[in-house]
C-alpha atoms as a PDB file:
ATOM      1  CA  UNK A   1      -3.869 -23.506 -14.364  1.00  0.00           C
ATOM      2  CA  UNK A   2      -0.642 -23.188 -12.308  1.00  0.00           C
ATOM      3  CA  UNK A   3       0.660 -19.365 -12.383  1.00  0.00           C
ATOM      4  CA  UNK A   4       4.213 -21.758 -12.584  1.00  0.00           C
ATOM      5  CA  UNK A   5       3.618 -22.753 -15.853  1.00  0.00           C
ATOM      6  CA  UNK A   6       3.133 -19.288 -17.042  1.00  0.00           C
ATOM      7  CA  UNK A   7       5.621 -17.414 -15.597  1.00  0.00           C
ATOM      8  CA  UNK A   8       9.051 -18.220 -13.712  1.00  0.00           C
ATOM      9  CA  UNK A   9       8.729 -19.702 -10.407  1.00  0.00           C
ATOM     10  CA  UNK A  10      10.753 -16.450  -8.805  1.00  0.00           C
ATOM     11  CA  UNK A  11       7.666 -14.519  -9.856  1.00  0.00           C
ATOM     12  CA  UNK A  12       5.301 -16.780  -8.372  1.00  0.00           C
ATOM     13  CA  UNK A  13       6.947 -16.871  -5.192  1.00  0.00           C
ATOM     14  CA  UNK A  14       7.524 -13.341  -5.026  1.00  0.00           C
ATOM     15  CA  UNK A  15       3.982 -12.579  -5.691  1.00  0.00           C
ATOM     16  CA  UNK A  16       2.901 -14.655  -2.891  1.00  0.00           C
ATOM     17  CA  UNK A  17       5.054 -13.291  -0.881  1.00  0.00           C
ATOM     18  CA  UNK A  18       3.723  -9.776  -1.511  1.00  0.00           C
ATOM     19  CA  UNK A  19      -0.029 -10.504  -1.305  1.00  0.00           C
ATOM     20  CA  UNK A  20       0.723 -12.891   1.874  1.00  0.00           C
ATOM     21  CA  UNK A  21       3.226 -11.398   3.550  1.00  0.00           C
ATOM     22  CA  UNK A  22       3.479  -7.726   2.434  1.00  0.00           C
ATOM     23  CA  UNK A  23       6.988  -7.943   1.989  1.00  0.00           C
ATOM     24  CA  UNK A  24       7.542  -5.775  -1.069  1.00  0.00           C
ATOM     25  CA  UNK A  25       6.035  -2.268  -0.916  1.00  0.00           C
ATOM     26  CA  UNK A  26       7.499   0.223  -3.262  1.00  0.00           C
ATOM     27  CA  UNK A  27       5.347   3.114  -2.566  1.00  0.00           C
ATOM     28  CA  UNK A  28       7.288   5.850  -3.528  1.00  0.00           C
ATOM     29  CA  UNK A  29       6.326   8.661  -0.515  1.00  0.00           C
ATOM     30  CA  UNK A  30       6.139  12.269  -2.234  1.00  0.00           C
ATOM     31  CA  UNK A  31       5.655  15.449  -0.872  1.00  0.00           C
ATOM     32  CA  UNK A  32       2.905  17.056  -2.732  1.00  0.00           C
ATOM     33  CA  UNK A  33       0.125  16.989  -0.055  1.00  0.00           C
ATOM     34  CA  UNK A  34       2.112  19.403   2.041  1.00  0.00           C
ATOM     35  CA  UNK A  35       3.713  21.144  -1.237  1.00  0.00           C
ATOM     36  CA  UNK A  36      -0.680  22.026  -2.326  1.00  0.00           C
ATOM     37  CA  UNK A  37      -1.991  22.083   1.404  1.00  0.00           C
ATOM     38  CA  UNK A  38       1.340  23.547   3.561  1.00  0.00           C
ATOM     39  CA  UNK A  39      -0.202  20.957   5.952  1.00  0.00           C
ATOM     40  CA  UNK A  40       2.121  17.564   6.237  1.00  0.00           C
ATOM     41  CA  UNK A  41       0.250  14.389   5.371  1.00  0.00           C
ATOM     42  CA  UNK A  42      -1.937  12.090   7.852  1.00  0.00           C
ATOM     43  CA  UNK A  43      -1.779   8.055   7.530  1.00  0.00           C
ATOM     44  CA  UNK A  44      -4.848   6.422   6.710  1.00  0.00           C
ATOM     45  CA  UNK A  45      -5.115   5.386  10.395  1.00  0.00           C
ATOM     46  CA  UNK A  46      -4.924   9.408  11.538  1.00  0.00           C
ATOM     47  CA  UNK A  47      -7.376  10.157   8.903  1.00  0.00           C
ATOM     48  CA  UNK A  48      -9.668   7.225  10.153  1.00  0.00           C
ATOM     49  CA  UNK A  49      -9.755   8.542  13.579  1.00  0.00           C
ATOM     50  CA  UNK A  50     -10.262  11.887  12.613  1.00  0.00           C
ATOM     51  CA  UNK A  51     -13.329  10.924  10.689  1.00  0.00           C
ATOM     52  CA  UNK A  52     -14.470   8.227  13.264  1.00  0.00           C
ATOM     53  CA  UNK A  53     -17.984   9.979  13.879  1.00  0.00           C
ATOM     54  CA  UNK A  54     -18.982  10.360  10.149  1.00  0.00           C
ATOM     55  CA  UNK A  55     -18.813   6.842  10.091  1.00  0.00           C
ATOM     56  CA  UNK A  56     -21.033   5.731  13.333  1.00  0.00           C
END
């Protein structure tokens, strides 16, 4: 079934565009990691590399 017959086209469209594109991300950022841990928060990508060898 067509999600456009369920739900206005906008939607569609914009959910495409999310899951295609990425073009909506409303991640609110917070500061609690370094409010517990006093450290500031890695990206996924820093924690990646960090954790490299338990992964080899």
């Amino acid at each position: 079934m067509e999600m456009s017959k369920q739900m206005p086209v906008a939607y569609v469209d914009a959910f495409f565009d999310f899951y295609v594109n990425g073009s909506l991300d409303e991640s609110a950022v917070r500061a609690t990691v370094q409010d517990i841990t006093g450290t500031p928060p890695r990206t996924f990508r820093q924690w990646a590399e960090a954790h490299a060898s338990a992964f080899a």
